[in-house]
Protein backbone atom coordinates (compact mmCIF):
# COMPACT_ATOMS: atom_id res chain seq x y z
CA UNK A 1 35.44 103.96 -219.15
CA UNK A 2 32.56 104.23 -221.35
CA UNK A 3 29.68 106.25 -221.41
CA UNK A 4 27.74 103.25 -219.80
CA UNK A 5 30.23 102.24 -217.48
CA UNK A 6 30.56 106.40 -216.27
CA UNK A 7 26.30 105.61 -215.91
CA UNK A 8 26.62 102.63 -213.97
CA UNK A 9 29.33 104.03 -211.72
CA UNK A 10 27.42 107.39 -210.88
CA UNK A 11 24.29 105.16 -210.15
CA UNK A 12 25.92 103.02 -208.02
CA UNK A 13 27.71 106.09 -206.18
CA UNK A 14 24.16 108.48 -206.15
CA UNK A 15 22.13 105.15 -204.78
CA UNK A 16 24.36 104.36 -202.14
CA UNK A 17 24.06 107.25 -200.64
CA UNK A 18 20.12 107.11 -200.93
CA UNK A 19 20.32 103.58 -199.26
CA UNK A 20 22.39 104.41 -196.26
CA UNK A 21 20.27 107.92 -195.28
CA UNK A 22 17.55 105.59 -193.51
CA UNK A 23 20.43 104.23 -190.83
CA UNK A 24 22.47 107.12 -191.01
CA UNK A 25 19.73 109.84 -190.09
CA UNK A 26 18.23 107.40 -187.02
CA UNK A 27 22.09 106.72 -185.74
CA UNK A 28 23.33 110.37 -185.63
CA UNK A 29 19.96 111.09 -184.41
CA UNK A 30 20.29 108.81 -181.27
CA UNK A 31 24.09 109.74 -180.65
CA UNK A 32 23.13 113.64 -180.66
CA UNK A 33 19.61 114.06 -179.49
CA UNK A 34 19.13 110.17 -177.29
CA UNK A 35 16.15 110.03 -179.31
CA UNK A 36 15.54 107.82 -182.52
CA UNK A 37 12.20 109.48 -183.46
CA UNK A 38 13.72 112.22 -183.91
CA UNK A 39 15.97 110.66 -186.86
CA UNK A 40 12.24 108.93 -187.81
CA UNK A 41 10.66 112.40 -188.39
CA UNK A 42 13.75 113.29 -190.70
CA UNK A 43 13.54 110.50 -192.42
CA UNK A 44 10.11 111.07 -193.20
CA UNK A 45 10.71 114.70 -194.12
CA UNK A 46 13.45 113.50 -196.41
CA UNK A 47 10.82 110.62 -198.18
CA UNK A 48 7.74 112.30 -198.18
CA UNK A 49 8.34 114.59 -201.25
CA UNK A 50 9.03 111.69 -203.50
CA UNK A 51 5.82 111.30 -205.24
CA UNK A 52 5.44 114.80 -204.95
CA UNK A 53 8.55 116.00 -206.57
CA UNK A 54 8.24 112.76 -209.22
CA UNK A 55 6.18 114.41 -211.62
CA UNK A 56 7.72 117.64 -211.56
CA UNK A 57 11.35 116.78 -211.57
CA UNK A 58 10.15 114.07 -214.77
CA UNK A 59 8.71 117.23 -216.57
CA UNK A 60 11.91 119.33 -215.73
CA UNK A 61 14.50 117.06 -217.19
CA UNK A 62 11.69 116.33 -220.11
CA UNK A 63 11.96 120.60 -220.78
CA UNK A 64 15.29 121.06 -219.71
CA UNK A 65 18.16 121.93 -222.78
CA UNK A 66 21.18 121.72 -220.50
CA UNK A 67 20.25 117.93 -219.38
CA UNK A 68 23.86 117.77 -218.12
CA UNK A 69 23.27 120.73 -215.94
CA UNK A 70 20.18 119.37 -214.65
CA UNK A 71 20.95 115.58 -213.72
CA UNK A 72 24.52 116.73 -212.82
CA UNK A 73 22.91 119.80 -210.12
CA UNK A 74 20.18 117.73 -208.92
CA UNK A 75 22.69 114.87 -207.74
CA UNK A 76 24.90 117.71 -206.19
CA UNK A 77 21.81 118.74 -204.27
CA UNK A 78 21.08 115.30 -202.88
CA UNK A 79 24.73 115.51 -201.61
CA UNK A 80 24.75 119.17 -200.48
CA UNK A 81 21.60 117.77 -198.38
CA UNK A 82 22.91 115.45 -197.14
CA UNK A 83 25.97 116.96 -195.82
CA UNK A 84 24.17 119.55 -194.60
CA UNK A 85 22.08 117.23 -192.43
CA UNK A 86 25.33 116.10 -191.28
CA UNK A 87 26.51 118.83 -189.64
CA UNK A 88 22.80 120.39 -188.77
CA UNK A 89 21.09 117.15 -187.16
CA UNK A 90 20.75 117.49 -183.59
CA UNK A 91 22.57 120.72 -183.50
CA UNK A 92 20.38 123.52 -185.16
CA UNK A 93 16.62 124.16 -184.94
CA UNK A 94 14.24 121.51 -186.02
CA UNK A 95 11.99 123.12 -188.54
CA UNK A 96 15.42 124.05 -190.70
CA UNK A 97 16.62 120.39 -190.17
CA UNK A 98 13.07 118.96 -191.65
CA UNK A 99 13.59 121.93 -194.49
CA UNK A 100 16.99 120.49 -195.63
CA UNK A 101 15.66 116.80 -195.83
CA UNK A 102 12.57 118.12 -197.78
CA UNK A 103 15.02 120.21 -200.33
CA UNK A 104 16.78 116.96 -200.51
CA UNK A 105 14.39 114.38 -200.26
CA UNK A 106 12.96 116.54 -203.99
CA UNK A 107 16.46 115.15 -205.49
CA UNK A 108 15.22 111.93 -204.60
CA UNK A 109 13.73 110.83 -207.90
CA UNK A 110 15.81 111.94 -209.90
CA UNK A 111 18.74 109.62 -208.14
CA UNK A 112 16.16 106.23 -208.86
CA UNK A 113 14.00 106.61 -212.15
CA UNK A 114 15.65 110.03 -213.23
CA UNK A 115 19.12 108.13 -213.35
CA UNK A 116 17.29 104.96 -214.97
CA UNK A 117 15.59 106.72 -217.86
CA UNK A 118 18.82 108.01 -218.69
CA UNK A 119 19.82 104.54 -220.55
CA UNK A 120 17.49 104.66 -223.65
CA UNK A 121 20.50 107.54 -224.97
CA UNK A 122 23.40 105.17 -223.70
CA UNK A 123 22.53 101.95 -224.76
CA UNK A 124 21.47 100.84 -228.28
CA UNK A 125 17.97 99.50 -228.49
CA UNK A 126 17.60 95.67 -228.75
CA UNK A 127 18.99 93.09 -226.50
CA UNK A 128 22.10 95.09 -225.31
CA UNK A 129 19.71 97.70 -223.39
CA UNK A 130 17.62 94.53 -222.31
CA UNK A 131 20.76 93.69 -220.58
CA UNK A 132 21.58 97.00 -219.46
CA UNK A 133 18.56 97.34 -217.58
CA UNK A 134 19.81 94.30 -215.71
CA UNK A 135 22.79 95.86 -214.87
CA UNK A 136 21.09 98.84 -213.66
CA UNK A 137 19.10 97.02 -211.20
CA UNK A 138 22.37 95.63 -209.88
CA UNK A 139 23.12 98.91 -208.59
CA UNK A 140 19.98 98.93 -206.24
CA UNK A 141 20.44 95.78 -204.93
CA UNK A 142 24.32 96.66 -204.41
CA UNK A 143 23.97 100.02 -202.91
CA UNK A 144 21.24 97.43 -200.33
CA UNK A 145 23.59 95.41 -199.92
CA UNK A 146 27.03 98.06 -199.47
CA UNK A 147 25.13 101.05 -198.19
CA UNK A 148 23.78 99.83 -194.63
CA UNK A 149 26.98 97.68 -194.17
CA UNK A 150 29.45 100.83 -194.68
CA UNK A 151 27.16 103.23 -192.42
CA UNK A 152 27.41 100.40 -189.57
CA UNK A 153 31.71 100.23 -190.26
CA UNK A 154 32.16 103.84 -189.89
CA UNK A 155 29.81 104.06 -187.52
CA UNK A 156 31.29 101.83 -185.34
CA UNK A 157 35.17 102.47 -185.56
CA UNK A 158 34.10 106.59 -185.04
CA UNK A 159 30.90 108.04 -184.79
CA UNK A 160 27.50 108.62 -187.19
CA UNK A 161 28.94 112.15 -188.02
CA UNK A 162 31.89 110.81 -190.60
CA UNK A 163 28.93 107.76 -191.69
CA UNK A 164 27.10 110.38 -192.88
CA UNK A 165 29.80 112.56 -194.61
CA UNK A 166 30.57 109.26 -196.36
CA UNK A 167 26.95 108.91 -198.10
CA UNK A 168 27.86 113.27 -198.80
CA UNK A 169 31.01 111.78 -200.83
CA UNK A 170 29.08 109.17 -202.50
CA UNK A 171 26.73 111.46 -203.58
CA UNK A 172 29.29 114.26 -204.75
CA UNK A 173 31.13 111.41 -206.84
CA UNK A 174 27.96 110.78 -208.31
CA UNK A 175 27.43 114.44 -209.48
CA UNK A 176 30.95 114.23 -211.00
CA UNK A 177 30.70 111.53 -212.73
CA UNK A 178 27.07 112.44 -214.04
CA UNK A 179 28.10 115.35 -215.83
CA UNK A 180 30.76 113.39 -217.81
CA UNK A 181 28.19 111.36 -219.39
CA UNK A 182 27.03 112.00 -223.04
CA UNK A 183 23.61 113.68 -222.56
CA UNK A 184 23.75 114.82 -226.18
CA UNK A 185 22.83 110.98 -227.65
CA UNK A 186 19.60 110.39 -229.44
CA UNK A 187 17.15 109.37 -225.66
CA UNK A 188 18.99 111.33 -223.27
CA UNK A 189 17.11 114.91 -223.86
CA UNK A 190 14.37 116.05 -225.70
CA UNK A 191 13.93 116.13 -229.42
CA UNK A 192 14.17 119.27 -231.56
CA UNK A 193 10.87 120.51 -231.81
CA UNK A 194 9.07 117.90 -229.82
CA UNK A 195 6.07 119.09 -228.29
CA UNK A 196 6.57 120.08 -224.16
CA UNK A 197 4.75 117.71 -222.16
CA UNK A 198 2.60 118.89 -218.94
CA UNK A 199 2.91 118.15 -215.35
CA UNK A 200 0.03 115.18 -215.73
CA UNK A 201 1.01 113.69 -219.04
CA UNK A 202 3.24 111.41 -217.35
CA UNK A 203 0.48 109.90 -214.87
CA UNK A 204 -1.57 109.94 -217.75
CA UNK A 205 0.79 107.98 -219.58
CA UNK A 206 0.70 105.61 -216.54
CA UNK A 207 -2.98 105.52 -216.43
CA UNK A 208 -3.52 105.07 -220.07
CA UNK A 209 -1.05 102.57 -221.48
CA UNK A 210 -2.05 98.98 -220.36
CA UNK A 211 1.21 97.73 -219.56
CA UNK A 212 2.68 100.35 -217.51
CA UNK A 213 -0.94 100.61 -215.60
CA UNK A 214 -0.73 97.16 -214.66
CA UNK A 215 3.50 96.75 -213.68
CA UNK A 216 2.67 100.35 -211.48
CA UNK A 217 -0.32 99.29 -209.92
CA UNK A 218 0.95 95.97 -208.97
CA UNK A 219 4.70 97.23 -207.85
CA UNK A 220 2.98 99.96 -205.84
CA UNK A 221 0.95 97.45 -204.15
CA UNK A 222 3.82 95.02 -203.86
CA UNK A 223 6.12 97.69 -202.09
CA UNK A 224 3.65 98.25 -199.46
CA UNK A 225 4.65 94.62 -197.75
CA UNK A 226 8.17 95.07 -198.95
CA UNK A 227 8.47 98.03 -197.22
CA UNK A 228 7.42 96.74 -194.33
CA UNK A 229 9.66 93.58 -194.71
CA UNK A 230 12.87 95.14 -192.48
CA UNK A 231 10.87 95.62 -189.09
CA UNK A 232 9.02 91.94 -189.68
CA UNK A 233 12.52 90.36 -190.13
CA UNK A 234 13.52 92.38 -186.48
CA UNK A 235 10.50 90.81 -184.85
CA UNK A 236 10.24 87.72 -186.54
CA UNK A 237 13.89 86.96 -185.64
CA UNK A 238 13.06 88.30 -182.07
CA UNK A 239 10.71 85.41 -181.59
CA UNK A 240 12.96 82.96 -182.96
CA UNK A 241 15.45 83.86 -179.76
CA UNK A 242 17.94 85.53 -181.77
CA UNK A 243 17.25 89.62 -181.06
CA UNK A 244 19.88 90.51 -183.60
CA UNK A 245 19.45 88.85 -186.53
CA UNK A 246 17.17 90.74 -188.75
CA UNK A 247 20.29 92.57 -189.69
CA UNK A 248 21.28 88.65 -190.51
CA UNK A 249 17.83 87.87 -192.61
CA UNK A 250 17.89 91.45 -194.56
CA UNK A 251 20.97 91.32 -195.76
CA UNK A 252 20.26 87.66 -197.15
CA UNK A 253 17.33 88.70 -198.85
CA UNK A 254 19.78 91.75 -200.36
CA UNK A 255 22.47 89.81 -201.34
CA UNK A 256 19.54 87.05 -203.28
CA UNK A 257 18.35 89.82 -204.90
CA UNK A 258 22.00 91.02 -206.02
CA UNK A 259 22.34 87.44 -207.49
CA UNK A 260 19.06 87.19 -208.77
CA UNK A 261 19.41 90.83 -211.02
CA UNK A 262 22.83 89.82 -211.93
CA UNK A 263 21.49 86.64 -213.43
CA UNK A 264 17.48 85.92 -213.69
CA UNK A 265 17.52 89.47 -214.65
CA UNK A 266 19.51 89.44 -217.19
CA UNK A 267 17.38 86.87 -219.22
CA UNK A 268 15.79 89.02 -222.26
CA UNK A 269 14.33 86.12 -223.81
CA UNK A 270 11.45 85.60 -221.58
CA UNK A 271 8.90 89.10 -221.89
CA UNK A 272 9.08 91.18 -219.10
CA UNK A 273 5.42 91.16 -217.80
CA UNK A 274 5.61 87.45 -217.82
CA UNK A 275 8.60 88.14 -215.52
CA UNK A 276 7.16 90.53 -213.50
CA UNK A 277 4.81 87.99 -212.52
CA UNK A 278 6.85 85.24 -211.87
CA UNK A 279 9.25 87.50 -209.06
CA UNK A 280 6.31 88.31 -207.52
CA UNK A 281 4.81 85.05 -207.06
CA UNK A 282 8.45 83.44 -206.51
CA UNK A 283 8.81 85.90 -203.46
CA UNK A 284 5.61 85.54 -201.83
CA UNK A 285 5.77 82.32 -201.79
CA UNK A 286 9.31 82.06 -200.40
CA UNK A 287 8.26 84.78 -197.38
CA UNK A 288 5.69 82.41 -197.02
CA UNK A 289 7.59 79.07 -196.25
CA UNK A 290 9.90 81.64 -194.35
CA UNK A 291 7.22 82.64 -191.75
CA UNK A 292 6.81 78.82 -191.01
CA UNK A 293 10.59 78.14 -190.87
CA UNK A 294 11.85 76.85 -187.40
CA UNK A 295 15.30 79.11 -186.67
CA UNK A 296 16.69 82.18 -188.19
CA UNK A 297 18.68 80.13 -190.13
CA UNK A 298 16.27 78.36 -192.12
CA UNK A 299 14.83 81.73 -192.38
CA UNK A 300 17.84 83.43 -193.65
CA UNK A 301 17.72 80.52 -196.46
CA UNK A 302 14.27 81.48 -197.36
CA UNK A 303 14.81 85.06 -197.12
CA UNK A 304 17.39 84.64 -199.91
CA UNK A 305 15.91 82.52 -201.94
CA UNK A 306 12.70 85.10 -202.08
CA UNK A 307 15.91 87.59 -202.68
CA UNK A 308 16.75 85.96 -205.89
CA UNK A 309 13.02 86.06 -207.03
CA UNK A 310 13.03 89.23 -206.42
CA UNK A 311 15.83 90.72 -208.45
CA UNK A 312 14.73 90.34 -211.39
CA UNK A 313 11.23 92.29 -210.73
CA UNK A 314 12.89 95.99 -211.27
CA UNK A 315 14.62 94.77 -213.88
CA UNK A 316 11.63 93.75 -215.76
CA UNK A 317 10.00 97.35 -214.22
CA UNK A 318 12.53 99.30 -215.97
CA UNK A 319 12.15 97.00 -219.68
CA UNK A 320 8.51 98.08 -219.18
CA UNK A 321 8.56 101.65 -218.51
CA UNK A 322 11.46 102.11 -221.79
CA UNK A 323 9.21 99.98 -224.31
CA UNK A 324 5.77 101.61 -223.13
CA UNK A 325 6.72 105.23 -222.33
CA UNK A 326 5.79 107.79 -225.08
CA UNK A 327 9.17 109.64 -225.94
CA UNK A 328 8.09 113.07 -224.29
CA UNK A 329 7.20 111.52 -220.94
CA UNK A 330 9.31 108.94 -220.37
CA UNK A 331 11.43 110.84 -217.45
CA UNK A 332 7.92 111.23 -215.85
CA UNK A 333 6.82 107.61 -216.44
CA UNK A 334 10.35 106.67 -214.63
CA UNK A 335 10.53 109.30 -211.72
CA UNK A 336 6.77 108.75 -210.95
CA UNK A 337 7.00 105.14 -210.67
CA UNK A 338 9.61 105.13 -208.48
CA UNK A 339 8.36 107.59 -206.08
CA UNK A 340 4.99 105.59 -205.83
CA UNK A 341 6.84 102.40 -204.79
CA UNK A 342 9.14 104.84 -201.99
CA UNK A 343 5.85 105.61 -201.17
CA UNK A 344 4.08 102.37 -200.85
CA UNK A 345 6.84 101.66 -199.19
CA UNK A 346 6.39 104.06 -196.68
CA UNK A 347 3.08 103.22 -196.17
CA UNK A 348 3.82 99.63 -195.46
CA UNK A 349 6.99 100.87 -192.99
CA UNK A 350 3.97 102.88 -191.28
CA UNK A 351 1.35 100.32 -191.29
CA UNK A 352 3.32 97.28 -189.89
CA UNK A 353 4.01 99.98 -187.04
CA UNK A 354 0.29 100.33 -186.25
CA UNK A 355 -0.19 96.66 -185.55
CA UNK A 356 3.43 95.44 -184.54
CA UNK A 357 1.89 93.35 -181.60
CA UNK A 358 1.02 90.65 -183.63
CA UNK A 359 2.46 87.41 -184.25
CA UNK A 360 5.91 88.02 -186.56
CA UNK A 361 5.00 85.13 -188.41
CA UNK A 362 1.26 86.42 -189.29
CA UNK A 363 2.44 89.73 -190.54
CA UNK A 364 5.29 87.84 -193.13
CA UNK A 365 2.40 85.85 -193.89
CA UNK A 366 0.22 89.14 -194.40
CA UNK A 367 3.74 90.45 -196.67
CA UNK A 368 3.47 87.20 -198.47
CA UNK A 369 -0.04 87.54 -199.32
CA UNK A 370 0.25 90.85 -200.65
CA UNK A 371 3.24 90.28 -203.10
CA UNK A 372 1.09 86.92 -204.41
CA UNK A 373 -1.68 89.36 -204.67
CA UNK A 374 0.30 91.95 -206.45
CA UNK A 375 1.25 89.20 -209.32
CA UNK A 376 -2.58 88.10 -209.90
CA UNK A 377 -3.30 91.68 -210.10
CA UNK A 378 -0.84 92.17 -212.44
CA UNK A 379 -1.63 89.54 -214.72
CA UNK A 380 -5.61 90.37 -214.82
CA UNK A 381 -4.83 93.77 -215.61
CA UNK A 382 -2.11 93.05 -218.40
CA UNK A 383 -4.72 91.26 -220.34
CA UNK A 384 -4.91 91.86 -223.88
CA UNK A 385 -7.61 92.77 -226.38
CA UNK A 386 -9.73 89.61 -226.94
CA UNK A 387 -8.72 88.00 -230.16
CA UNK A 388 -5.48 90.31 -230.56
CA UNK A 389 -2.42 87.90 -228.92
CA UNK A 390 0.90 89.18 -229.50
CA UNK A 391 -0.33 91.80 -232.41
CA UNK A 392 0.46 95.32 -231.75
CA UNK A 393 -2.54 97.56 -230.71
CA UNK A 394 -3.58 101.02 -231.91
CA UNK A 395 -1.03 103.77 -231.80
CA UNK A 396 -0.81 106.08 -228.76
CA UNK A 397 -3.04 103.35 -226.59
CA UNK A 398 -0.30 100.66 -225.51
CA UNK A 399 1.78 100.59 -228.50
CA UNK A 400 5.80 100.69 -227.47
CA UNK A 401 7.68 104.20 -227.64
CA UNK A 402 9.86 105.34 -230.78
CA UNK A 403 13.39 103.32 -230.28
CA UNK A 404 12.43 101.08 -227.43
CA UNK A 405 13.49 97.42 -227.63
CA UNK A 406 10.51 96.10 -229.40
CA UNK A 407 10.06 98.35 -232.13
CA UNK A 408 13.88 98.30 -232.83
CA UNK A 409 14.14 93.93 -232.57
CA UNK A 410 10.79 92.77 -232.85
CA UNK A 411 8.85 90.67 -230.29
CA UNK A 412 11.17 88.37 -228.50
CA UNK A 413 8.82 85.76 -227.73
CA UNK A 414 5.43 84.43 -229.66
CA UNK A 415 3.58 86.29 -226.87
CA UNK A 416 5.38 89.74 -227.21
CA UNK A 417 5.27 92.82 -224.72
């Protein structure tokens, strides 16, 4: 197997066991305490430090010179967490149960963007990475679809206990396999000599450069209805007589997505922004002729349909953050922009909470309205310079990183990135 296939393999491994933790946690919380908030506080404790460890852990694998140490020990953390949460859940005093998912919520980042920004030293630029990007975000939208699905199994035919020593295997194999890859390609640490970049150059970077302002700030904003998209699909499906089938619309929306990263996101002919845009509007307005639909199956239709618009938005994400992130930050750039979607998307999870007695159908609608909102703001604030269309700007303003796709190829469409 080569280097890329030992990436996409740990990445797979590391993200199921990051998808599963939110059943897994509430489950062995109900079967040893009776109580599923008590799971909900864990699960909190074990996604709050996301966009608080971001930054740092980007800056740490930025510094570090042992980057197979680093990825390979922060992956055995998340696992070591998480199997300590197995056996400590409901058994041993709350404060040290919240202190484990904190410790191992920190690994958090580095198992989504810190794994991602990894590619740039696997994967030639041009095309190929283009493609490999796709084939990244296939691994999200697997582990989606495999994680929750596994975690019910095992749950079922025995107990949450051995679900959650599953996700502690997943995550070990993904340690193992991470420090077989070959960290010492051009991309995967940091140059000889480069300059060592501070805690805030990476939200600077985020702040600064056009294009990864505008895919952050309209992701971030996106993932506050997707977030909340899982407990709208229970209630929606609630009023629509059948109690169980959110289960049934999420994992159609999971399994669209799957399809739509394996194929819309593959497609490195059309310039990612332009893509962003179009999943964004394509899955608002699916969720939006979903909260009209008349049964759950009609909705399950529509669910996956705004699935497949959806896949390829991360894949598009990721082309963004490799083509735009300076060379010393782009860990940061990665980490931090996917622990402000976990975020977001905790915020949404928290908000559709807080007003949970309205109408199913009005708060998909409200979900809709935000992801159409989220591709208008994108495209106002990916505007270029009047009179410069498709000409590169200034260096160190928005100008693409050393070895991304575009500086190696060349603009892939008249527009370019």
């Amino acid at each position: 197997m080569g280097g890329f296939g030992r990436y996409l393999a740990a990445a797979l491994a590391a993200r199921i066991a990051s998808e599963g933790m939110g059943m897994a946690v509430v489950l062995l919380a109900l079967e040893r305490t009776g109580s599923a908030a008590h799971g909900a506080f864990v699960l909190t404790a074990w996604l709050a430090p996301h966009v608080l460890a971001a930054p740092l852990a980007g800056a740490a694998a930025a510094r570090t010179r042992r980057p197979r140490l680093f990825h390979a020990g922060a992956l055995a953390g998340f696992a070591t967490a998480v199997a300590a949460l197995t056996v400590l859940l409901g058994r041993a005093p709350v404060p040290l149960v919240l202190a484990v998912a904190v410790l191992g919520g920190s690994c958090g980042p580095m198992v989504t963007g810190g794994l991602s920004s990894l590619i740039t030293g696997l994967v030639p630029a041009g095309p190929a990475r283009d493609r490999a990007y796709g084939w990244d975000a296939a691994t999200y939208n697997a582990a989606a679809v495999t994680a929750p699905a596994a975690v019910g199994l095992v749950a079922a035919l025995g107990s949450a206990g051995p679900a959650m020593a599953v996700l502690a295997v997943s995550g070990a194999l993904a340690a193992a396999l991470a420090a077989t890859l070959p960290y010492g390609d051009r991309g995967a640490g940091p140059a000889a000599g480069a300059p060592r970049a501070g805690l805030g150059a990476g939200l600077a970077a985020l702040w600064r450069v056009r294009e990864l302002r505008a895919v952050t700030s309209a992701t971030t904003l996106g993932f506050v209805g997707i977030g909340s998209l899982t407990t709208v699909s229970v209630l929606l499906a609630t009023e629509l007589g059948s109690p169980g089938g959110g289960g049934v619309l999420m994992t159609a929306f999971a399994v669209g997505a799957l399809g739509g990263s394996l194929t819309l996101g593959r497609i490195t002919s059309v310039e990612p922004g332009r893509l962003v845009r179009w999943a964004l509007a394509g899955t608002g307005t699916a969720l939006a002729a979903a909260a009209l639909a008349p049964s759950v199956a009609v909705t399950a239709a529509l669910f996956a349909l705004a699935g497949v618009c959806d896949g390829p938005l991360l894949t598009a994400t990721l082309r963004i953050r490799a083509q735009y992130a300076p060379d010393g930050v782009r860990t940061q750039v990665f980490t931090l922009g996917a622990g402000l979607k976990v975020t977001a998307a905790s915020t949404g999870a928290a908000l559709v909470g807080i007003v949970a007695y309205a109408p199913a159908a009005a708060l998909l609608t409200g979900i809709a309205g935000l992801l159409l909102a989220s591709a208008l703001l994108h495209a106002l604030t990916a505007v270029r310079e009047p009179g410069r269309p498709g000409r590169p700007v200034r260096a160190g303003a928005t100008e693409p990183s050393a070895g991304s796709a575009t500086t190696a190829a060349g603009p892939r469409t008249p527009e370019g990135p």
